[in-house]
Protein backbone atom coordinates (compact mmCIF):
# COMPACT_ATOMS: atom_id res chain seq x y z
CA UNK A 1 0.00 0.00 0.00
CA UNK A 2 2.89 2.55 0.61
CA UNK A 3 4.36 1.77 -2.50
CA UNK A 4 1.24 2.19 -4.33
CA UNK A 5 0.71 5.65 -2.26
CA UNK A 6 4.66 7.06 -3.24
CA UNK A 7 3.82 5.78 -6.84
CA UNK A 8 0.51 7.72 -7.32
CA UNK A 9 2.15 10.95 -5.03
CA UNK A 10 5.35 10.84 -7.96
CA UNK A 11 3.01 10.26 -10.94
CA UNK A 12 0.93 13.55 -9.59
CA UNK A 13 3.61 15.52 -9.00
CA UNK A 14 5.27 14.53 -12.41
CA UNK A 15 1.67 15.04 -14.53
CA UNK A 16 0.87 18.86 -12.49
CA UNK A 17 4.24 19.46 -13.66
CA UNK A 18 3.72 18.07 -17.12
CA UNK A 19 0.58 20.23 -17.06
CA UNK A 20 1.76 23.94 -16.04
CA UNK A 21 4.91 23.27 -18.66
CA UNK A 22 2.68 22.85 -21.59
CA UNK A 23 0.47 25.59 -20.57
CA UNK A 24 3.98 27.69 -20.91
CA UNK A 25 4.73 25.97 -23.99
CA UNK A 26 1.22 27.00 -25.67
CA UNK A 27 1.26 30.47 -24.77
CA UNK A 28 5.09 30.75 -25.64
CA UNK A 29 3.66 29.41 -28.95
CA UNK A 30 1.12 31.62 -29.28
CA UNK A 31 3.22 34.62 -28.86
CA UNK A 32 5.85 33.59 -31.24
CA UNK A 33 3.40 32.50 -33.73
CA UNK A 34 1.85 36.35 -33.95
CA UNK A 35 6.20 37.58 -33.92
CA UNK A 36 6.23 35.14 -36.74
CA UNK A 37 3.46 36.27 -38.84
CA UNK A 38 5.03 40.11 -38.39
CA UNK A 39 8.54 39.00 -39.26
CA UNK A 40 8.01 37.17 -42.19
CA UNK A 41 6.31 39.81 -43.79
CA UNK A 42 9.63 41.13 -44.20
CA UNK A 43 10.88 38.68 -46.12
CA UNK A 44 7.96 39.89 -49.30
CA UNK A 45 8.99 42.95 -51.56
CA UNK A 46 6.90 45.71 -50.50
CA UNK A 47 4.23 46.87 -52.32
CA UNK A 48 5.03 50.52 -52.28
CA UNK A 49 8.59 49.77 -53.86
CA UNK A 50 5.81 48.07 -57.10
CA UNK A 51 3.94 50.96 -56.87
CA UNK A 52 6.83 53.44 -57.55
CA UNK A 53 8.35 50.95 -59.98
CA UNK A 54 5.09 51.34 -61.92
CA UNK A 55 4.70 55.05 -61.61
CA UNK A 56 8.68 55.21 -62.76
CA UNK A 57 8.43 52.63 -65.35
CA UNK A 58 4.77 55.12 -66.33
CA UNK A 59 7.10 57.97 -66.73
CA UNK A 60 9.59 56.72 -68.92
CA UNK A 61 6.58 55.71 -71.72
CA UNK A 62 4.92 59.04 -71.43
CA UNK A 63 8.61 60.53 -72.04
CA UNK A 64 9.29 58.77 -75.20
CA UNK A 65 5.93 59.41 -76.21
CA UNK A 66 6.12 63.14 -76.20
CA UNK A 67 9.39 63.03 -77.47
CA UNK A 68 7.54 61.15 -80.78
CA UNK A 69 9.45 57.98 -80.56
CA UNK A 70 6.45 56.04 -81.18
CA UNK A 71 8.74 53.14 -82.95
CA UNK A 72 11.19 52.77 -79.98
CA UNK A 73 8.11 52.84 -77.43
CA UNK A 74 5.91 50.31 -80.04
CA UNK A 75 9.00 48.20 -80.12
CA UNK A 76 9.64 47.77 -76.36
CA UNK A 77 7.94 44.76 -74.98
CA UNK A 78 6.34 45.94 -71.95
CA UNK A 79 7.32 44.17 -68.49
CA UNK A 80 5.50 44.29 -65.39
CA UNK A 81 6.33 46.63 -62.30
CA UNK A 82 6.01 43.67 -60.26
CA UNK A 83 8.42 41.47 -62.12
CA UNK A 84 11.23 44.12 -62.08
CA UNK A 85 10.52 45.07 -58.16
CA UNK A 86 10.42 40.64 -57.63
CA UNK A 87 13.45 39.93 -59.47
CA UNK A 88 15.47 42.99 -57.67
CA UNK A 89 13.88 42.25 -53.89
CA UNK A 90 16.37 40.08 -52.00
CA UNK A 91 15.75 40.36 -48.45
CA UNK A 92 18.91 41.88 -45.89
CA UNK A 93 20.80 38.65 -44.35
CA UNK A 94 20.01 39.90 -41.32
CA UNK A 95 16.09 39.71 -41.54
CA UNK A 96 16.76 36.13 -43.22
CA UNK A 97 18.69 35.04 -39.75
CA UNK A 98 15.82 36.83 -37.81
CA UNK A 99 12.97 34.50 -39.40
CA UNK A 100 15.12 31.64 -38.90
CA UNK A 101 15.42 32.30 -35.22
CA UNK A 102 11.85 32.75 -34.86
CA UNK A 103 11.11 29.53 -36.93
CA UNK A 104 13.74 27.37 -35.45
CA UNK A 105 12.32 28.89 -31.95
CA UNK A 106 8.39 27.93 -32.47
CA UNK A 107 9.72 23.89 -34.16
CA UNK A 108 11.73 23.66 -30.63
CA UNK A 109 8.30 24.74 -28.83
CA UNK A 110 5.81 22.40 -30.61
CA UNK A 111 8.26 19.57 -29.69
CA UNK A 112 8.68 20.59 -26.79
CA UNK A 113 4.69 20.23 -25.95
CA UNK A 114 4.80 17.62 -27.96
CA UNK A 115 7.25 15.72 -25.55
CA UNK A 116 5.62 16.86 -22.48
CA UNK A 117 2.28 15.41 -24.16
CA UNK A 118 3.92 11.90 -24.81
CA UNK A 119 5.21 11.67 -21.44
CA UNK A 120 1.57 12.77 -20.07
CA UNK A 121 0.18 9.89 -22.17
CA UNK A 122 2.91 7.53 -20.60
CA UNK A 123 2.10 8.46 -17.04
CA UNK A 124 -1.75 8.00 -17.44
CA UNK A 125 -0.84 4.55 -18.93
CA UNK A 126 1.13 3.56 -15.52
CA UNK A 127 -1.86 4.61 -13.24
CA UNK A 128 -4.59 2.70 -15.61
CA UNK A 129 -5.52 -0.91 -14.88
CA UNK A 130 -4.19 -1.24 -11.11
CA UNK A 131 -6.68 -1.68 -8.70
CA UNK A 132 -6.60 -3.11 -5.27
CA UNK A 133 -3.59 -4.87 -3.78
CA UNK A 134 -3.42 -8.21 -4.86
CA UNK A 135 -0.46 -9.82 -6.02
CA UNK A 136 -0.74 -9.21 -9.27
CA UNK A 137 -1.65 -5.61 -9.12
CA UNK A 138 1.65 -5.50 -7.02
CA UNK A 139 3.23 -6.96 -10.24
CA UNK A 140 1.81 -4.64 -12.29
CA UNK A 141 2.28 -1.54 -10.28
CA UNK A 142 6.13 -2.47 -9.96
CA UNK A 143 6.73 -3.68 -13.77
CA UNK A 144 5.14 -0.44 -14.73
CA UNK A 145 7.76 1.37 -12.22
CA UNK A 146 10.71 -0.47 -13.69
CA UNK A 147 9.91 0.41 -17.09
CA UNK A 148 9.40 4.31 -16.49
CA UNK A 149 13.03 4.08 -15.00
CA UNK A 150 14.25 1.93 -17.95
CA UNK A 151 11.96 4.55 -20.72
CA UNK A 152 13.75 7.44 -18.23
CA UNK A 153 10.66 9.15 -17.98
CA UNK A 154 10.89 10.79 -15.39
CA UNK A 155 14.39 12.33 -16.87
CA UNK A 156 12.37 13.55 -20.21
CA UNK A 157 10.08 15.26 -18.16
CA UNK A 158 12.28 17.04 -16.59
CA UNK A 159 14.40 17.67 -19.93
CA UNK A 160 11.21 19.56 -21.71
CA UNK A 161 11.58 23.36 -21.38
């Protein structure tokens, strides 16, 4: 019976620990998710730098139309303001590093809750099925223990950020 009692006393410890870590790791989530979504804007051309492409690119037709070169201008293929401003936009290596940092920060979260969920799962599994004290309850109880120190549970729990 006093095993049985330090058992369930470890396991509920271990799962309200479990629990307040993946309430961190959710909102931790949740907040770099919403950095995420800002950041990686700035990894897009901006649409201002199409628009005065276009206005630019507006210009220079007008100008060889007043000037009369109606061949030259008739003879240009015309290209898209958005082509020119895509091909030229290449993102500062700094704001590339930046997203990867955030990325690389919300993967490590998720598998981090991810973690503390499998180890939840594995500590509700050792609790389920023992009832009573018979002998082979006893069994039970102490094969599950042994296996949670052989599966090192209790160190992956305490591993997840």
């Amino acid at each position: 019976d006093a095993v049985k009692t330090l058992h369930d006393s470890s396991m509920e410890r271990w799962k309200s620990e479990l629990d307040t870590l993946l309430v961190y790791a959710g909102l931790f989530s949740a907040v770099l998710t919403a950095f995420n979504v800002e950041s990686y804007r700035l990894l897009q051309p901006d649409d201002a730098d199409a628009a005065v492409s276009a206005v630019k690119e507006l210009s220079a037709h007008l100008r060889e139309l007043a000037l009369n070169d109606r061949a030259g201008a008739a003879a240009r293929v015309m290209r898209t303001p958005q082509d020119d401003v895509a091909l030229e936009f290449r993102p500062p290596a700094f704001v590339v590093w930046v997203n990867c940092l955030w990325f690389s920060s919300l993967i490590l979260s998720l598998a981090s809750a991810s973690i503390g969920l499998l180890a939840k799962q594995w500590l509700y599994e050792s609790n389920s099925g023992i009832s009573g004290q018979s002998r082979a309850s006893t069994q039970l109880l102490q094969y599950r223990m042994d296996n949670l120190k052989k599966w090192k549970v209790r160190d992956i729990t305490m591993l997840v950020p």
